[in-house]
Protein backbone atom coordinates (compact mmCIF):
# COMPACT_ATOMS: atom_id res chain seq x y z
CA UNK A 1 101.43 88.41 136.00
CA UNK A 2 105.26 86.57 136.05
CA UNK A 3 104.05 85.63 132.45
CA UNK A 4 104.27 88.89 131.49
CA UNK A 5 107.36 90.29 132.61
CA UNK A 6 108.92 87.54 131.26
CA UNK A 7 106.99 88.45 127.84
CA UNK A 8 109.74 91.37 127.84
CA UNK A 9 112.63 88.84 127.89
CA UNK A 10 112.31 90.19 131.71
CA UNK A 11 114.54 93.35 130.90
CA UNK A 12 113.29 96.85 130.37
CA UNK A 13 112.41 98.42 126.58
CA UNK A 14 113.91 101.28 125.92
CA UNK A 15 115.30 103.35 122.66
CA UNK A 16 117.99 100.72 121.39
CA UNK A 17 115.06 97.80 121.45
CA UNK A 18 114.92 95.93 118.33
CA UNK A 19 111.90 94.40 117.29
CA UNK A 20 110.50 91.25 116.73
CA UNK A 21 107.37 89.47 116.06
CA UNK A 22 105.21 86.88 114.24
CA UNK A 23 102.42 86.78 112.17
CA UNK A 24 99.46 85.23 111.74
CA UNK A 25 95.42 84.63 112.08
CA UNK A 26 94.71 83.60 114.28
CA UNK A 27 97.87 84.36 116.57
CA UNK A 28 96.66 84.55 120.05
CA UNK A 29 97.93 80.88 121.34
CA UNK A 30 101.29 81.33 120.15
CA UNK A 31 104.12 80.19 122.84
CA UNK A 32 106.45 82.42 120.01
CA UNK A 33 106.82 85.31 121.86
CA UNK A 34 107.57 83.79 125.33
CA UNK A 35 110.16 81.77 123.91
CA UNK A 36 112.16 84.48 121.84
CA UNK A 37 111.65 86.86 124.39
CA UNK A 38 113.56 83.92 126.46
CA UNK A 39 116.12 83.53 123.96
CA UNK A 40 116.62 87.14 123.71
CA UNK A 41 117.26 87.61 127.87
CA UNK A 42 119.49 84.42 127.78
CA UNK A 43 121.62 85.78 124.86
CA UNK A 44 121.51 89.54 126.49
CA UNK A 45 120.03 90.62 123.54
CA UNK A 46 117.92 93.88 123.70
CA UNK A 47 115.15 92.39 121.50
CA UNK A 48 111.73 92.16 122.20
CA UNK A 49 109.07 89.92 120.29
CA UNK A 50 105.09 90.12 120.03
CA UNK A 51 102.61 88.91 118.51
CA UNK A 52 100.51 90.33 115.73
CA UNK A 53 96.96 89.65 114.46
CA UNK A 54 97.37 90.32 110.83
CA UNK A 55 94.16 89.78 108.98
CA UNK A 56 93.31 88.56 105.88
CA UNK A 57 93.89 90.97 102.99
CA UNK A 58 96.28 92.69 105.15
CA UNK A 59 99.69 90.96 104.76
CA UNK A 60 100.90 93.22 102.03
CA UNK A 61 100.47 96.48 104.40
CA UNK A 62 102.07 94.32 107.70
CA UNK A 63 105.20 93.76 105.32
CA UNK A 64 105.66 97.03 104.07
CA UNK A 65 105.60 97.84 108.30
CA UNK A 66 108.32 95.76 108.46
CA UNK A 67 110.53 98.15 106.37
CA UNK A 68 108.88 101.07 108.26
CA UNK A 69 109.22 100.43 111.41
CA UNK A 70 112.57 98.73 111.29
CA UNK A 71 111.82 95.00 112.62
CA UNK A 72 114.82 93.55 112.35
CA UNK A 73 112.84 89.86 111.85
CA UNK A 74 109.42 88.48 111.71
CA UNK A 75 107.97 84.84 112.12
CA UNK A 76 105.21 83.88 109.46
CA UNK A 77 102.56 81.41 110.57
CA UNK A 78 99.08 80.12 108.82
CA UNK A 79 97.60 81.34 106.75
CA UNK A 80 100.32 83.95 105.62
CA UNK A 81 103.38 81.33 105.08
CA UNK A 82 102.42 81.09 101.31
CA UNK A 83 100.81 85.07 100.34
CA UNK A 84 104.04 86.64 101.63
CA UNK A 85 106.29 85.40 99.30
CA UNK A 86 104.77 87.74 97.14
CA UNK A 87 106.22 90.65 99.08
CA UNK A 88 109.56 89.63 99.89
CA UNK A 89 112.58 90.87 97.87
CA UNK A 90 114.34 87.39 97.76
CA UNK A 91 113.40 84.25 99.13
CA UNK A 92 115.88 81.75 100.14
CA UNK A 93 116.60 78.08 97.91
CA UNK A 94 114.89 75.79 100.09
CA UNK A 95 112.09 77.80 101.18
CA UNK A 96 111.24 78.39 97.33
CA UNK A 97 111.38 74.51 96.63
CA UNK A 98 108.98 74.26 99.95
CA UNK A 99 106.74 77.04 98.59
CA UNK A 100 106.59 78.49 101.90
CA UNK A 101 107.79 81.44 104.26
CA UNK A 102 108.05 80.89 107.88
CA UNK A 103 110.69 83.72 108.95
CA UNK A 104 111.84 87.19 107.21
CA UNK A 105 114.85 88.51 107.48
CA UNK A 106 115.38 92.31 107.36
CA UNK A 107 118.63 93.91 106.09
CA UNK A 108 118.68 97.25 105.91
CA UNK A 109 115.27 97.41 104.00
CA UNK A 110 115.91 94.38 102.15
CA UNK A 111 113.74 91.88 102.87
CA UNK A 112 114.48 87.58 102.45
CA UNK A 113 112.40 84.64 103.17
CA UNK A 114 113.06 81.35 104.34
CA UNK A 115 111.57 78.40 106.38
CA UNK A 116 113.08 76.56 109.42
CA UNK A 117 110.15 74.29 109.45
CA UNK A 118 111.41 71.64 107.59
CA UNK A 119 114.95 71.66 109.25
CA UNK A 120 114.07 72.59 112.69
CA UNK A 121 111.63 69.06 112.52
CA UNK A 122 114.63 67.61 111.39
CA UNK A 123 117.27 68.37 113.69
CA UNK A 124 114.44 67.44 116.58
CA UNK A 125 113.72 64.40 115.37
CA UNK A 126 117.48 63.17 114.49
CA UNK A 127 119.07 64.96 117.97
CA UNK A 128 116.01 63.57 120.14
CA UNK A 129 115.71 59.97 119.00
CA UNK A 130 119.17 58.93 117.52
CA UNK A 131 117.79 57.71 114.00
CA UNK A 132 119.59 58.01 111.02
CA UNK A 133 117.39 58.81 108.13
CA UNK A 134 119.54 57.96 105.46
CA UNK A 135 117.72 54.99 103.16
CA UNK A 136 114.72 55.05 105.99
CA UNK A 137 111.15 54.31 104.15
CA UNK A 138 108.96 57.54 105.44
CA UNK A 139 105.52 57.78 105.54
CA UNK A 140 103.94 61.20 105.62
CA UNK A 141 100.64 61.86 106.80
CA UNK A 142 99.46 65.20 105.36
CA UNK A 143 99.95 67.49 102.09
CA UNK A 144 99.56 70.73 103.36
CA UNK A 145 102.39 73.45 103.66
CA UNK A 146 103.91 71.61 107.03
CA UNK A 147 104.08 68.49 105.07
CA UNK A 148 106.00 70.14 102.00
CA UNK A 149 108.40 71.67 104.26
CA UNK A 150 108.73 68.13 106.49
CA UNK A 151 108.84 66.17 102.74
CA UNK A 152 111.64 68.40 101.44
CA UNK A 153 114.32 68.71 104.56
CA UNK A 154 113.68 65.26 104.24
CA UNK A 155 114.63 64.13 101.10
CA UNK A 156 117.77 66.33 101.42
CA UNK A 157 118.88 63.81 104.50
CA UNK A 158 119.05 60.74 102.05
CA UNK A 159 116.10 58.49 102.70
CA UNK A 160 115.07 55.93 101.16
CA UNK A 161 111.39 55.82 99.94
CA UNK A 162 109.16 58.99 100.84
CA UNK A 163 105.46 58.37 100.11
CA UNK A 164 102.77 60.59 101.15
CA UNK A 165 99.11 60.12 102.26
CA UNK A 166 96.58 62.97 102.16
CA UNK A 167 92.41 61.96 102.17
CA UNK A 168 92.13 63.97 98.98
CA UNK A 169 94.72 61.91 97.00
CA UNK A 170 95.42 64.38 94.17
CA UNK A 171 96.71 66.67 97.09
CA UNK A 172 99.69 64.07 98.02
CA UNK A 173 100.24 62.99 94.66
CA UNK A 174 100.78 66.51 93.60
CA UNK A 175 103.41 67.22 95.97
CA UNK A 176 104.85 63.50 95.70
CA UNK A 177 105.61 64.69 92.45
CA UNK A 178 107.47 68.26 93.57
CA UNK A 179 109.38 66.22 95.66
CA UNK A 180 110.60 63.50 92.97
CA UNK A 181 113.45 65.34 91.97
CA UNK A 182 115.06 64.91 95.47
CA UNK A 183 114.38 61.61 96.66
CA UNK A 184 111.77 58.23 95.37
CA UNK A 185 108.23 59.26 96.29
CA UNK A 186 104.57 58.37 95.82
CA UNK A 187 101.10 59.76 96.87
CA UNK A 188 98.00 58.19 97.87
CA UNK A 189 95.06 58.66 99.67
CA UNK A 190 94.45 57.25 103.21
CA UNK A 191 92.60 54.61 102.59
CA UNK A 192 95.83 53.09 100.97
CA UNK A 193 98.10 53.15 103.93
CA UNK A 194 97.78 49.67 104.73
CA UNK A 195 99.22 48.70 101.39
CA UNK A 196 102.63 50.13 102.45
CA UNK A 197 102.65 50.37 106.43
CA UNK A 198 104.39 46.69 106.61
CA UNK A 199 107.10 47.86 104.91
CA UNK A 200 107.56 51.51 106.48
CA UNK A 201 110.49 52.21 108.87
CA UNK A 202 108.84 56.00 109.92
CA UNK A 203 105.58 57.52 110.18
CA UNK A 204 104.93 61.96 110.69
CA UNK A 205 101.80 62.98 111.07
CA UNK A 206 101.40 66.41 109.96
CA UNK A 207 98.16 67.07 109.81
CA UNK A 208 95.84 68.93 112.78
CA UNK A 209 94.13 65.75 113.67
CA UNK A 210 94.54 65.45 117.32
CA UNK A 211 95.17 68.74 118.28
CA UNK A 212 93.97 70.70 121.14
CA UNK A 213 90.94 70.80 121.39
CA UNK A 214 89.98 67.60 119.21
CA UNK A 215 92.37 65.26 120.83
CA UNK A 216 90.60 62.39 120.17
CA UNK A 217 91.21 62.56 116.05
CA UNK A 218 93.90 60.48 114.60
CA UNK A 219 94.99 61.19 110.81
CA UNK A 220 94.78 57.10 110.07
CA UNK A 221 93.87 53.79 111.90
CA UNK A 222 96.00 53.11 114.08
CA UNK A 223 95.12 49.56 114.31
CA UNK A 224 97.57 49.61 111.80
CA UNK A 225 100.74 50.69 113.77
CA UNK A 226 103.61 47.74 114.33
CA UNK A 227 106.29 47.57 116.81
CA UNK A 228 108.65 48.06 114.27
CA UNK A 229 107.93 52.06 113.65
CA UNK A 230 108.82 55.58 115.27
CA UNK A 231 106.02 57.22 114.95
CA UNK A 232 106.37 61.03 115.28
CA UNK A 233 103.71 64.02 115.33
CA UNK A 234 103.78 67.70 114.77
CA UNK A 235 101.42 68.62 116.99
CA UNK A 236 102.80 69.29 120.66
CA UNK A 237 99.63 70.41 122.69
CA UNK A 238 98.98 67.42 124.04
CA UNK A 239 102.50 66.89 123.82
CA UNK A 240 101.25 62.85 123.51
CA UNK A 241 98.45 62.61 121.05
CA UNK A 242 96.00 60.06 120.66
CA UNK A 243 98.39 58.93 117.60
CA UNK A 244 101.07 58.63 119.80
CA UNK A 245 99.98 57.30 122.70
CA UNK A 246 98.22 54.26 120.31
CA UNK A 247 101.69 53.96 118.57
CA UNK A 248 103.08 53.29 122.39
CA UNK A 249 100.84 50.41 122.87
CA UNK A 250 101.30 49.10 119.77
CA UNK A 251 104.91 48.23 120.72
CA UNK A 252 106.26 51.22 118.73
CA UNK A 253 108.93 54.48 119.70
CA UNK A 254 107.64 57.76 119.65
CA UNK A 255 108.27 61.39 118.65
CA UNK A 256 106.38 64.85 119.94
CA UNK A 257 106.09 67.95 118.16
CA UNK A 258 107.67 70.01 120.72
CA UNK A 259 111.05 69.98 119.52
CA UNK A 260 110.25 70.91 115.70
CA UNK A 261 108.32 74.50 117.62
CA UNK A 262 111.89 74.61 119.45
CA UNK A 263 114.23 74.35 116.48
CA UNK A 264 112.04 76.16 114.16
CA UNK A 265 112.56 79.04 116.19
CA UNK A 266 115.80 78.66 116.87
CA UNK A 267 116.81 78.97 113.28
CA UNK A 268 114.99 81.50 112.92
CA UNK A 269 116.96 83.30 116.14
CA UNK A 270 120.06 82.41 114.53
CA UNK A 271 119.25 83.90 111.47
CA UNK A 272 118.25 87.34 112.93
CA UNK A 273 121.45 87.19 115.13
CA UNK A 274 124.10 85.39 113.67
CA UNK A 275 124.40 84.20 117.68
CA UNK A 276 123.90 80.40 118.77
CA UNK A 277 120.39 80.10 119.91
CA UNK A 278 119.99 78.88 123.61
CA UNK A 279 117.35 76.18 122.53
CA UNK A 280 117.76 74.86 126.41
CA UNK A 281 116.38 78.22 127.93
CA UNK A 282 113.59 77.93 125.08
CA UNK A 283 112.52 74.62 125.48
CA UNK A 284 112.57 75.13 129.53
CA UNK A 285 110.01 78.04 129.10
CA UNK A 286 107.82 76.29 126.39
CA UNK A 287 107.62 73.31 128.47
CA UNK A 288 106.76 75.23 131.78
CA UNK A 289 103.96 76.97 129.77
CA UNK A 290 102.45 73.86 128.84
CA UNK A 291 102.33 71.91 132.01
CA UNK A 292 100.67 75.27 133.22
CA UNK A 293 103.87 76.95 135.16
């Protein structure tokens, strides 16, 4: 029952209370809500955050609530990041290069778009290994809308070479090619990966493979991992995937996905606030979830 109280931000609702939540289908795992609520109590805040089961063929209405009800921000999460765009009043640069909406802003009616995906995987990876990703050679496992936010905060930090590997090939090519007017890129399908792994500095899974509950999926052979990669993955429940783990033994540093979940929301907290986020307090009580606390 703790859980719960804290699921308030551990301070009482009351008339001032503005409102938060996320979206999505299914929504019913999300660790969102404990960790805004967090954020909210830390920055003495009187927010609260919840989440909400929006349907397919429903997103239009649950936007136009947004408006009615006078949410000052909502989270987006899959399968809505792409549809809502089409109900915003203004989407932000770099979440219309991505093609995606993670988090709405609401100004006085007025509603923008934007995604912290891409930078909040970012900022974890540079502030929680030490690498600098200028001229790096990235390989990117995955073309779906993680990947195109991953692929484009990427190619605004400088690196070198960014190719992309998808099992349907026309998939990674396609957004190889959105992606060519920020930085060198190629796509490919998996089965190619060994034609360029020698010669890659950093591998990101983004794909599902190896979540909870099929943890024993890996998105390539990783007979193929070196000593000479950091291997990183999106996914942080298990917080060390099969992927991972193999990359360990393979003589290579490794990345979790917990710290892109942090920063993502985060930004978003920052952009509903205009107030420094207290990642700390939200990492503490995303990490105590997870190890069952």
């Amino acid at each position: 029952m703790g859980e719960q109280g804290e699921g308030l931000g551990g301070q009482s609702l009351n008339s001032q209370t503005v409102m938060y939540g996320v979206f999505g289908d299914p929504v019913g795992h999300s660790k969102s809500p404990l960790m805004l609520n967090r954020a909210f109590q830390a920055a003495g805040i009187n927010g609260a955050y919840a989440a909400f089961h929006i349907l397919p063929g429903t997103l239009g209405e649950a936007v136009k609530g947004i408006r009615a009800l006078g949410f000052r921000g909502v989270n987006v999460t899959i399968p809505h990041k792409v549809e809502v765009m089409d109900y915003l009043d203004e989407i932000d640069e770099s979440a219309r290069a991505i093609g995606a909406v993670n988090t709405i802003v609401n100004d006085n009616g007025r509603l923008k778009g934007f995604n912290t995906d891409g930078i909040g995987y970012v900022r974890s990876l540079k502030e929680e290994t030490g690498v600098d990703l200028s001229g790096k050679r990235i390989l990117l496992l995955g073309a779906g809308g993680a990947a195109r936010g991953i692929a484009y905060a990427l190619a605004r930090e400088n690196v070198g070479r960014l190719l992309i590997a998808n099992r349907t090939a026309e998939r990674a090519r396609e957004l190889a090619s959105a992606m060519s007017a920020y930085t060198e890129t190629a796509g490919m399908g998996t089965e190619d990966i060994a034609l360029c792994i020698g010669e890659t500095d950093i591998v990101i899974n983004t794909t599902s493979a190896g979540m909870h509950p099929h943890v024993d999926e890996v998105p390539m052979n990783t007979e193929l991992l070196h000593r000479n990669l950091l291997v990183s993955d999106l996914i942080y429940n298990p917080r060390i995937t099969r992927l991972l783990r193999e990359a360990e033994q393979a003589g290579a540093r490794v990345h979790s996905g917990l710290g892109m979940f942090i920063y993502q929301g985060a930004y978003a907290f920052e952009y509903w606030t205009g107030l420094p986020a207290p990642a700390a307090e939200m990492r503490a009580i995303v990490e105590e979830a997870l190890s069952g606390g």
